[in-house]
Protein backbone atom coordinates (compact mmCIF):
# COMPACT_ATOMS: atom_id res chain seq x y z
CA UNK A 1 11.84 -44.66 -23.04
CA UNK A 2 8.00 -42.70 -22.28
CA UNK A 3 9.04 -44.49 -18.59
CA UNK A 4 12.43 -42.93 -18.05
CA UNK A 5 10.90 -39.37 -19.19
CA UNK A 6 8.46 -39.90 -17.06
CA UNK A 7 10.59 -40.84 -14.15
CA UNK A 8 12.37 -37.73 -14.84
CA UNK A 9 9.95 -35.51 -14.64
CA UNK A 10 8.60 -35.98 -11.37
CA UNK A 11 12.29 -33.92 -10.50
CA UNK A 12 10.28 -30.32 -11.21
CA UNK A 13 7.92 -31.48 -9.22
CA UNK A 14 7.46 -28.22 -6.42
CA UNK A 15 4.27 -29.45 -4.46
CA UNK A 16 6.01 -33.28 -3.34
CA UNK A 17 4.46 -34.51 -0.05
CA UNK A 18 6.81 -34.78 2.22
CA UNK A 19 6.65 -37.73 4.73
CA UNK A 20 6.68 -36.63 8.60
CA UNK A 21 7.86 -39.61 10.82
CA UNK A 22 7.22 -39.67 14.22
CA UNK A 23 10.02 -40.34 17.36
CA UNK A 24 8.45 -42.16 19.87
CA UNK A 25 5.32 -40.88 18.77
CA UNK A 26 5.84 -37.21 18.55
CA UNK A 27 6.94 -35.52 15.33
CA UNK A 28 10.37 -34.22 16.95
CA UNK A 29 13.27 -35.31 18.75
CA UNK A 30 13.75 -33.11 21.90
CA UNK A 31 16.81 -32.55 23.39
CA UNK A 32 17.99 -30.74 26.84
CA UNK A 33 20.12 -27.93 24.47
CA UNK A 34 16.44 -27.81 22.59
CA UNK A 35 14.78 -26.39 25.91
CA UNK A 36 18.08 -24.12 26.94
CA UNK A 37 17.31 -22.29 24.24
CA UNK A 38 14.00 -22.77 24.36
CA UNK A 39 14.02 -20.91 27.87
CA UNK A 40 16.71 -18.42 26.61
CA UNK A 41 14.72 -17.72 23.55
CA UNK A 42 11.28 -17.09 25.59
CA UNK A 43 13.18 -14.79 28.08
CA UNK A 44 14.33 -12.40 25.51
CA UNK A 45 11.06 -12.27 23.90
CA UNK A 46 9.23 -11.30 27.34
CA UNK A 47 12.14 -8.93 28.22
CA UNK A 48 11.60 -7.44 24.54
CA UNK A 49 7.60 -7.12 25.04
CA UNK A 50 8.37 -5.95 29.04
CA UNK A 51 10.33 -3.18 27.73
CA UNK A 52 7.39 -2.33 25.00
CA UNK A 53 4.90 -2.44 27.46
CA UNK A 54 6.16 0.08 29.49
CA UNK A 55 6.87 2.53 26.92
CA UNK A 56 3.19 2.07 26.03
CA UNK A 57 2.34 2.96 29.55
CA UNK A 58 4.75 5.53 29.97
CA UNK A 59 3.21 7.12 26.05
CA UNK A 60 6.31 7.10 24.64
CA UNK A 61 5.99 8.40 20.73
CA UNK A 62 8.01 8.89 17.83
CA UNK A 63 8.36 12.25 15.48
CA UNK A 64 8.30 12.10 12.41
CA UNK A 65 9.27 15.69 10.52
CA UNK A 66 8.53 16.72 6.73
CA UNK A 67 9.36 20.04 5.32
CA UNK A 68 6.79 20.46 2.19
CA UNK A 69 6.15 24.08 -0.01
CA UNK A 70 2.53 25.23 -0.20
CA UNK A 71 1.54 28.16 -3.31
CA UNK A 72 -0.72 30.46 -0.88
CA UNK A 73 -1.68 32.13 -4.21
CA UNK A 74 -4.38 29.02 -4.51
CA UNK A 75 -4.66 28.44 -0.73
CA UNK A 76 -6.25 30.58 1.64
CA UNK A 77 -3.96 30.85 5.07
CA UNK A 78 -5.63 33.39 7.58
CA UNK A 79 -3.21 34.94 9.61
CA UNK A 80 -4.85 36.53 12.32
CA UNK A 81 -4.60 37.76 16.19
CA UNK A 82 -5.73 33.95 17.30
CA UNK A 83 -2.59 32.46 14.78
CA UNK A 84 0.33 35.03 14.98
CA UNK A 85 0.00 38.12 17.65
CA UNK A 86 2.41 40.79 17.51
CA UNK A 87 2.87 44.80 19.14
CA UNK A 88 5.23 47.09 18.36
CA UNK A 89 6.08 50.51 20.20
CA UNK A 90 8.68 53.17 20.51
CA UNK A 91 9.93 53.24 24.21
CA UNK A 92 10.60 56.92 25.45
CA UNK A 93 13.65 57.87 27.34
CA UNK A 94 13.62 56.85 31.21
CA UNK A 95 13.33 60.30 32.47
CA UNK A 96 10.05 60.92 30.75
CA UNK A 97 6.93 60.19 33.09
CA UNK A 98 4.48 60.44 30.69
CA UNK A 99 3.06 61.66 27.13
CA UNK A 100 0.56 63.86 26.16
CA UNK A 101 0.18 66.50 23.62
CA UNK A 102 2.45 69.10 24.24
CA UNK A 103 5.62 66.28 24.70
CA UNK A 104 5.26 62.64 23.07
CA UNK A 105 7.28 60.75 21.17
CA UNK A 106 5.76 61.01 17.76
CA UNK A 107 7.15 65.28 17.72
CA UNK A 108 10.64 63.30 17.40
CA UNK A 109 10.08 60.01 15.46
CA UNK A 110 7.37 58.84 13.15
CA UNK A 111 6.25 54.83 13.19
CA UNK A 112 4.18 52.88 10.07
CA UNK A 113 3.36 49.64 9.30
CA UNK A 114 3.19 48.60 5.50
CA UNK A 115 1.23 46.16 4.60
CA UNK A 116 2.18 44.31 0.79
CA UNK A 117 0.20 42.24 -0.91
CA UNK A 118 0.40 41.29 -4.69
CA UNK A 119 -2.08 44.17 -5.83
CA UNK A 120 -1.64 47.12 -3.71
CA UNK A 121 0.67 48.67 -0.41
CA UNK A 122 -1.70 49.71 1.94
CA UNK A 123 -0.82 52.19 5.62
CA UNK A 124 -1.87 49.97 8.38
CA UNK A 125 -3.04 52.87 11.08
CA UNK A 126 -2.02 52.08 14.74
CA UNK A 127 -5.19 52.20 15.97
CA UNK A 128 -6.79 49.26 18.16
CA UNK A 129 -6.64 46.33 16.89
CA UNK A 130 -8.89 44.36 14.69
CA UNK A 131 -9.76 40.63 14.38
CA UNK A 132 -7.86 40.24 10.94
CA UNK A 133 -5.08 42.63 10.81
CA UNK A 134 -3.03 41.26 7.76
CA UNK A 135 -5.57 41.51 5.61
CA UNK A 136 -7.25 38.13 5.73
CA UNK A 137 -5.41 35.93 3.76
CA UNK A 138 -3.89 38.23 0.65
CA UNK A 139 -1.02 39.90 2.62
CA UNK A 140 2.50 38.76 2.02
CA UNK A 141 4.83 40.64 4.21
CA UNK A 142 4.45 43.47 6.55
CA UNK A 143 6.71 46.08 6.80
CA UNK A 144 7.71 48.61 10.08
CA UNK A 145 9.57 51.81 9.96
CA UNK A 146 10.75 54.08 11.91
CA UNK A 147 11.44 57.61 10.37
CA UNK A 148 11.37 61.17 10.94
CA UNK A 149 8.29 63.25 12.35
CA UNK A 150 5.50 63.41 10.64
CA UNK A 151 3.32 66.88 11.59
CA UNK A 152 -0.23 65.00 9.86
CA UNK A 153 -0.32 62.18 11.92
CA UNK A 154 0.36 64.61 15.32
CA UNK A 155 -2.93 66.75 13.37
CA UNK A 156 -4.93 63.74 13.46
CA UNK A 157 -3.97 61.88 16.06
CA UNK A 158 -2.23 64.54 18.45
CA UNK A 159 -3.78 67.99 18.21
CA UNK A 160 -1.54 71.08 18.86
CA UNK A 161 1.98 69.15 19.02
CA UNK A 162 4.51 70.31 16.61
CA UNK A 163 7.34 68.57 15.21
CA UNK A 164 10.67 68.73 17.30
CA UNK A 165 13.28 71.36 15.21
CA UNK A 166 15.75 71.48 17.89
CA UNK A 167 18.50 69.61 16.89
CA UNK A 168 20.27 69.04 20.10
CA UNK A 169 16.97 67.69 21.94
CA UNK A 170 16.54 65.59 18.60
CA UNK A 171 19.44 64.29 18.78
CA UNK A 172 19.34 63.61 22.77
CA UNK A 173 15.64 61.80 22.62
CA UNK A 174 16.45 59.61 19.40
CA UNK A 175 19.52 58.14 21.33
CA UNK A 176 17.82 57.07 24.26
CA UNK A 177 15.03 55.74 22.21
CA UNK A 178 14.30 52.57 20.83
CA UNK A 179 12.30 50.21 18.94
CA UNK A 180 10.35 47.36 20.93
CA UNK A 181 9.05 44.32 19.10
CA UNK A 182 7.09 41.68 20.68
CA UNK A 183 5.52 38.52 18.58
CA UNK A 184 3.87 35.23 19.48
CA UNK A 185 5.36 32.32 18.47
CA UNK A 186 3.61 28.80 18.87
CA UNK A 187 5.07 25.41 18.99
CA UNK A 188 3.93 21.79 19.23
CA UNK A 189 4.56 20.25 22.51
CA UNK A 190 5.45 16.05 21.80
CA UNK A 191 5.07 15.28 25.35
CA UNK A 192 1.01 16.56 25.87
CA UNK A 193 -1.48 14.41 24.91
CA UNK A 194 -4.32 15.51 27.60
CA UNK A 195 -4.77 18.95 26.15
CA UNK A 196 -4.29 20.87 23.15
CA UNK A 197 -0.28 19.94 22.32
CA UNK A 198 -0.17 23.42 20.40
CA UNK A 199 1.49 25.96 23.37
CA UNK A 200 2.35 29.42 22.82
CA UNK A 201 5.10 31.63 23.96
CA UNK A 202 6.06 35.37 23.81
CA UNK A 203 8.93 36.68 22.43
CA UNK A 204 10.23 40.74 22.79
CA UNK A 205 12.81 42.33 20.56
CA UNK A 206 14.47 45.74 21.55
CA UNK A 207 16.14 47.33 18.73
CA UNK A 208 18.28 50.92 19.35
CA UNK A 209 17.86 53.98 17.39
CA UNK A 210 20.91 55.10 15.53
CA UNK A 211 21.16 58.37 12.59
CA UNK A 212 24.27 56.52 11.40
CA UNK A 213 22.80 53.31 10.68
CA UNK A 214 19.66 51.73 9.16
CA UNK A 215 18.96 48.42 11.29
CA UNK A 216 17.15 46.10 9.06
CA UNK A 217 15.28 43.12 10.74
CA UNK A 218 13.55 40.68 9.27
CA UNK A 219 10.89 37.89 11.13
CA UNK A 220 9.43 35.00 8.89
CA UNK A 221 6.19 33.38 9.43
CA UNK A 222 6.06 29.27 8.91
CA UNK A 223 2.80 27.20 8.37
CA UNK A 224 3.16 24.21 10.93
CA UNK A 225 1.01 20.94 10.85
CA UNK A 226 0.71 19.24 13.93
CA UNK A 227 -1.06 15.97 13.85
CA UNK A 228 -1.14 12.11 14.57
CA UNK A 229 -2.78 9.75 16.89
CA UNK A 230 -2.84 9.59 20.98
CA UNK A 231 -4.36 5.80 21.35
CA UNK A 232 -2.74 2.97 22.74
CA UNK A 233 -4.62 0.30 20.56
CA UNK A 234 -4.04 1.31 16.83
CA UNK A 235 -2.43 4.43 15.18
CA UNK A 236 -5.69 4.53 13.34
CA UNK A 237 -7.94 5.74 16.43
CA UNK A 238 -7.56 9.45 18.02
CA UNK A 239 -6.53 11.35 15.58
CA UNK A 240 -5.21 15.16 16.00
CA UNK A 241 -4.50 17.57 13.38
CA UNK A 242 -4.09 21.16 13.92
CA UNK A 243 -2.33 24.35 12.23
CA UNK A 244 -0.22 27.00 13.72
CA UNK A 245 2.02 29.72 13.07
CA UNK A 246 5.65 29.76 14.33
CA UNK A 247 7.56 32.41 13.46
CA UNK A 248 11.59 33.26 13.77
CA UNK A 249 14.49 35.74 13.63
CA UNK A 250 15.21 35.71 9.73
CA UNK A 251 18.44 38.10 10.17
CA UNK A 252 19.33 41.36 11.15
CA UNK A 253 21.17 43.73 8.76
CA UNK A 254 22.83 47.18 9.63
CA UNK A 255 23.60 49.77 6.68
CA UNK A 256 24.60 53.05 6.18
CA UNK A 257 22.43 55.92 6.87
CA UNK A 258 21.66 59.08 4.62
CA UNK A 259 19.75 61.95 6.00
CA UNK A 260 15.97 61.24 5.18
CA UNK A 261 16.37 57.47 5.75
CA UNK A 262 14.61 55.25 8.24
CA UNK A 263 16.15 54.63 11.02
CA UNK A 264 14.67 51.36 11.44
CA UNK A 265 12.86 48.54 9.35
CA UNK A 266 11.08 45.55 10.89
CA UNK A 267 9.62 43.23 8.01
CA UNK A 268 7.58 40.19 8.90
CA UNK A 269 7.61 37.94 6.04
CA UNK A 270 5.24 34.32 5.28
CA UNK A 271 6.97 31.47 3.70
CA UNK A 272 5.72 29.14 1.60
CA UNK A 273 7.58 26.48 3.84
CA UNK A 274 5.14 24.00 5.58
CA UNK A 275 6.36 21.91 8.56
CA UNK A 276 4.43 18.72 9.00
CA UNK A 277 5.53 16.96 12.38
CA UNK A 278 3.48 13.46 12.90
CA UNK A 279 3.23 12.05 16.18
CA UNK A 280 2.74 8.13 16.82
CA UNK A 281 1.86 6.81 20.06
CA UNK A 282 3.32 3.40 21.01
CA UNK A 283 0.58 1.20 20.86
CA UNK A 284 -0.53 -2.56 21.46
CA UNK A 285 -0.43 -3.03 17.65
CA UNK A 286 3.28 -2.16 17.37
CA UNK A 287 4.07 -4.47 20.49
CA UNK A 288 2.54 -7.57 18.53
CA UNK A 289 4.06 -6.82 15.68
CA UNK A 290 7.86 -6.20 16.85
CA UNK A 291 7.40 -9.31 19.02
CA UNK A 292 6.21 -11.61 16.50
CA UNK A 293 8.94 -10.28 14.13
CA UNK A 294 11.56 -11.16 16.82
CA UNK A 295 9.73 -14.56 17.81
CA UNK A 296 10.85 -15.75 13.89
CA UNK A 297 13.87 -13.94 13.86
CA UNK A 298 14.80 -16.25 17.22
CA UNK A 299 13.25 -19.15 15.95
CA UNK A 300 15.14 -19.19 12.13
CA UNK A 301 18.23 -18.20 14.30
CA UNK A 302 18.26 -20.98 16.96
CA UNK A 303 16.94 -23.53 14.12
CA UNK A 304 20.03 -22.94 12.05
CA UNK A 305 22.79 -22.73 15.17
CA UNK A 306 21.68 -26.10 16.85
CA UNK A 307 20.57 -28.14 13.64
CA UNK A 308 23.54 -30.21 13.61
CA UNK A 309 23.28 -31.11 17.48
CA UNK A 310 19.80 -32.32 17.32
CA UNK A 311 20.17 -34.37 13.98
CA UNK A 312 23.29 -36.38 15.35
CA UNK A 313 21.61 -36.37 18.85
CA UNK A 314 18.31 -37.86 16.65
CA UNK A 315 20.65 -40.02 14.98
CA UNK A 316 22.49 -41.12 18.10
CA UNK A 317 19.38 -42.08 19.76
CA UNK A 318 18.33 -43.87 16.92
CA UNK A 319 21.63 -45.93 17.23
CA UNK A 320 21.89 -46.53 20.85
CA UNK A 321 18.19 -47.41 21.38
CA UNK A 322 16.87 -49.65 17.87
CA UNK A 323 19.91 -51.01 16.50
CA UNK A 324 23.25 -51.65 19.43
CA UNK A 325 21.56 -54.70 20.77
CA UNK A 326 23.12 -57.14 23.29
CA UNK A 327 25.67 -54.57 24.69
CA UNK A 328 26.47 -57.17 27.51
CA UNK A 329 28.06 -59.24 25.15
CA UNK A 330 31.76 -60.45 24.81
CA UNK A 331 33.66 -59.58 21.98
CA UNK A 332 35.23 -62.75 22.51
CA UNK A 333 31.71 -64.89 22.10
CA UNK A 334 31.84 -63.74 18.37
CA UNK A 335 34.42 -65.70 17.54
CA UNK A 336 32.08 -68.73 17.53
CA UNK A 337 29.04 -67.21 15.98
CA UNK A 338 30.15 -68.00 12.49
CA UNK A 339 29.62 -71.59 13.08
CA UNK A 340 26.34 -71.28 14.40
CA UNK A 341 25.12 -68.61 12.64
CA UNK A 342 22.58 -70.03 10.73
CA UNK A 343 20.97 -71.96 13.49
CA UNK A 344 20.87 -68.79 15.11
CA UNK A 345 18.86 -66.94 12.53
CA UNK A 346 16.22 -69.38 12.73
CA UNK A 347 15.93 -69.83 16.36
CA UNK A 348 16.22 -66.33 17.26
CA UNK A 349 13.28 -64.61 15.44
CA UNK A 350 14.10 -61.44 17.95
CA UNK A 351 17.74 -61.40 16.21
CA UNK A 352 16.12 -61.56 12.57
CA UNK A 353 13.45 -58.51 13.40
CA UNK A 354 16.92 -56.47 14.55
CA UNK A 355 18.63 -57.29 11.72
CA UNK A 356 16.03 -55.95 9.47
CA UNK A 357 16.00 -52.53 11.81
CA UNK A 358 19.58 -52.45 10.95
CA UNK A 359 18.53 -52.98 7.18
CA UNK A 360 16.64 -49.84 7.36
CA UNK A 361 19.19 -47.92 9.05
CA UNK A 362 21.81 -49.17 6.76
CA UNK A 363 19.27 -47.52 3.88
CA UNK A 364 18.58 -44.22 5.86
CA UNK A 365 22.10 -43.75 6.26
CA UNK A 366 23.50 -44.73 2.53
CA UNK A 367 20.36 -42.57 1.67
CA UNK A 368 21.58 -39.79 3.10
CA UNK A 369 25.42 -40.59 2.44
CA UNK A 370 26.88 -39.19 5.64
CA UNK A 371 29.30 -41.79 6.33
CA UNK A 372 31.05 -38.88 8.94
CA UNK A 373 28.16 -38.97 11.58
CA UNK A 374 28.02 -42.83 11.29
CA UNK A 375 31.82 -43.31 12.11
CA UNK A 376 30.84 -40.40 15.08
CA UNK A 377 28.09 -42.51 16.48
CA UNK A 378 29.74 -46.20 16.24
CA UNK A 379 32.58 -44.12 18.41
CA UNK A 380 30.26 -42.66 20.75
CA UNK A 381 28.64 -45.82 21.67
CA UNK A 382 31.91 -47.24 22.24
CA UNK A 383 32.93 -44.82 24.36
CA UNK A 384 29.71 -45.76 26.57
CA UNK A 385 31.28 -49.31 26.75
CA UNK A 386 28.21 -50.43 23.89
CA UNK A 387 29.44 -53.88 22.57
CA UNK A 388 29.64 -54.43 18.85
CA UNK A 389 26.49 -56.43 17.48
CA UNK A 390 26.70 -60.15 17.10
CA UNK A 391 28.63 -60.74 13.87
CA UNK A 392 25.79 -62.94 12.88
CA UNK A 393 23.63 -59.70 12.56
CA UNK A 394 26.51 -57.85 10.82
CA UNK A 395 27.14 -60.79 8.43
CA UNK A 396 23.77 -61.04 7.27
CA UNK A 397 23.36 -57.05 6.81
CA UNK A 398 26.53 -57.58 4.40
CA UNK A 399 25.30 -60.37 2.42
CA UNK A 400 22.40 -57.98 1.58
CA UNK A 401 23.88 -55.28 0.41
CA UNK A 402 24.27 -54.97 -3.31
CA UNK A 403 27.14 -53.34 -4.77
CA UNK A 404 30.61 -52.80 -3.41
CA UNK A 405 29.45 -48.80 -2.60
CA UNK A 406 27.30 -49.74 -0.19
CA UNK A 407 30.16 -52.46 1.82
CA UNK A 408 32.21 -49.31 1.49
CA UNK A 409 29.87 -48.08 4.30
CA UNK A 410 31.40 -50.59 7.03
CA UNK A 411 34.79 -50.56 5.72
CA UNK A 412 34.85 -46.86 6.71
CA UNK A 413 35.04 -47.85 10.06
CA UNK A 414 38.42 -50.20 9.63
CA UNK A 415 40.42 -47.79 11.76
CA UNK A 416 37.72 -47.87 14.35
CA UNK A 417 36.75 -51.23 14.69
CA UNK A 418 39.57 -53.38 13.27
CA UNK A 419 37.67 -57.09 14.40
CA UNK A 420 34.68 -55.80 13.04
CA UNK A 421 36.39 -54.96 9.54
CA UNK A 422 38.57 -58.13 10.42
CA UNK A 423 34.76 -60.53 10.68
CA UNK A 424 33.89 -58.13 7.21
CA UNK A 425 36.55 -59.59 5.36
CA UNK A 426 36.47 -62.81 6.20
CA UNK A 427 32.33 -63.34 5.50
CA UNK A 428 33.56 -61.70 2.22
CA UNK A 429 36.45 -64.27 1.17
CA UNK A 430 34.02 -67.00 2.53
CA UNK A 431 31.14 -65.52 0.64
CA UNK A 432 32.82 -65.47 -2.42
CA UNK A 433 34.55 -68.80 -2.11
CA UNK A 434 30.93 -70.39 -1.61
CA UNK A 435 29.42 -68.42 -4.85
């Protein structure tokens, strides 16, 4: 009883050796569909790595964009002429040559910049400029109008002009007026990797003067992160990071004007929106990877397709080159070995030593209890004009088996082989007669 448990526990066991055999001494049968897609199988992997390669060389990347919120109440962002540059100016009418005290612009329209920050509003002069015009990093939003004429900016900034009260020139210079915005805006450029990928473009805005309508126009300020790696070896090596401003048309809104009212708004807002855009290189890393990836997917692919040709080529082999002995052979000459079949044995020893190969095939193939392939590869050796082995050798392989199971192995091939089943049946009847 301890033995059978025993017995049956050696069924869980997950770390069995297992027994390699070797063909002609190598551990695998190889076959000419083997090395077809062996060759196959090779060529796509260089055409695969080919294609890599030159994507490396040509510094091919990928993008990789992520939209994130920052709180710039607990993060400092300096905004300043280097980031974000902008100007802003109200263009006379064409048929004025020039300004100067006694005729300018500012006797007919009036231009501020706000700037708003979560304390205090502040008048930003328009004087030149100064390294940090927002404020450092506490302003929010900036804010342009364009109103009426304001006589204490012409006393402090023009001396002896007076405000325009002629309504028919008023009206005449406001219409051919207008409002002229320009702005930086800076963008990350994929495709540099010499210099500084971080390029910079200018952008102008015209915007016409109406006394019926308030033109509202908003511009928004993004934080951008540029960064990644430019090397060709590992992602890991040449890094880049760098920060810039980008900014965009938010909208433009028109409203109705009262008398008093701007005539034109121009806000320049900064969201909390970050834009992080990563750059990867193709790199020598990568192409090992993806090609040893593809090397198993091949590998487990091919295995799987031509499995079932190589084992009943192996078996086949097997067959046709240990076991279908004396091909030459009659048929006809069989008849006759049962007479002599015993003398035969024992002056023969090459005959025994085959019959016991044919033992062990007879056990490899009960063992593995595909009676299908064995009818296949009796059939296929036919077809090659293989003669049957000497009945003596079959006769003696029967009187060894044990159990009726394992004769069912040679009746299978009845249909086949009918003198062969015909010499099976009679050893049996003669067999049994004798016992």
């Amino acid at each position: 009883m301890l033995f059978k448990l025993l017995r049956k526990l050696k069924w869980i066991d997950l770390y069995g050796h297992q027994p390699k055999l070797l063909y002609n001494g190598v551990e695998s049968k190889q076959t000419l569909l083997g090395a077809i897609f062996t060759i196959l199988s090779v060529g796509i992997l260089l055409l695969y790595a080919g294609f890599l390669a030159q994507d490396i060389a040509n510094q091919k990347s990928t993008i990789k964009s992520i939209i994130s919120y920052g709180d710039f109440r607990n993060k400092s962002l300096q905004v300043s002429k280097d980031s974000y540059e902008w100007a802003v100016a109200i263009e006379t009418p064409l048929y004025w040559e020039t300004q100067n005290e006694t005729q300018n612009i500012y006797q007919y329209l009036s231009l501020y910049v706000l700037g708003n920050d979560p304390v205090k509003n502040e008048d930003i002069k328009l004087i030149p400029c100064q390294d940090y015009r927002f404020f450092n990093e506490t302003l929010s939003k900036i804010s342009i109008y364009v109103t009426d004429c304001d006589q204490a900016f012409l006393d402090e900034f023009y001396t002896g002009s007076y405000c325009e009260e002629d309504e028919e020139k008023l009206d005449e210079v406001i219409q051919n007026s207008y409002l002229k915005f320009i702005y930086s805006s800076r963008y990350f450029d994929v495709e540099e990797f010499n210099q500084n990928p971080i390029k910079t473009f200018i952008e102008s805005k015209s915007f016409y003067i109406n006394k019926s309508n308030l033109r509202i126009n908003t511009f928004s300020l993004f934080l951008n992160v540029a960064q990644g790696s430019n090397s060709i070896l590992h992602e890991s090596l040449d890094q880049f990071r760098y920060e810039y401003i980008q900014s965009t048309v938010e909208s433009y809104t028109n409203i109705d004007r009262e008398e008093g009212d701007n005539y034109i708004e121009a806000r320049i807002t900064l969201q909390n929106t970050i834009n992080i855009n990563d750059r990867k290189t193709y790199n020598l890393l990568q192409l090992l990877s993806a090609t040893g990836g593809l090397i198993g997917m091949l590998t487990n692919l091919v295995r799987v397709t031509i499995r079932p040709f190589q084992q009943f080529s192996l078996d086949k082999s097997i067959i046709r080159r240990r076991y279908l002995i004396d091909k030459n052979s009659d048929v006809g000459n069989s008849e006759n070995m049962n007479n002599t079949q015993n003398s035969d044995i024992k002056m023969n020893p090459p005959l025994i030593e085959r019959s016991m190969q044919l033992e062990t095939l007879i056990h490899l193939l009960r063992q593995k209890q595909r009676f299908k392939l064995q009818i296949e590869a009796f059939q296929t050796c036919e077809k090659e004009n293989h003669r049957i082995i000497r009945c003596l050798v079959l006769i003696q392989m029967l009187k060894g088996l044990k159990n009726n199971q394992e004769k069912a192995v040679f009746l299978k091939t009845q249909k086949t082989y009918p003198l062969l089943s015909r010499k099976f049946d009679h050893t049996l009847n003669k067999g049994g007669s004798q016992q």
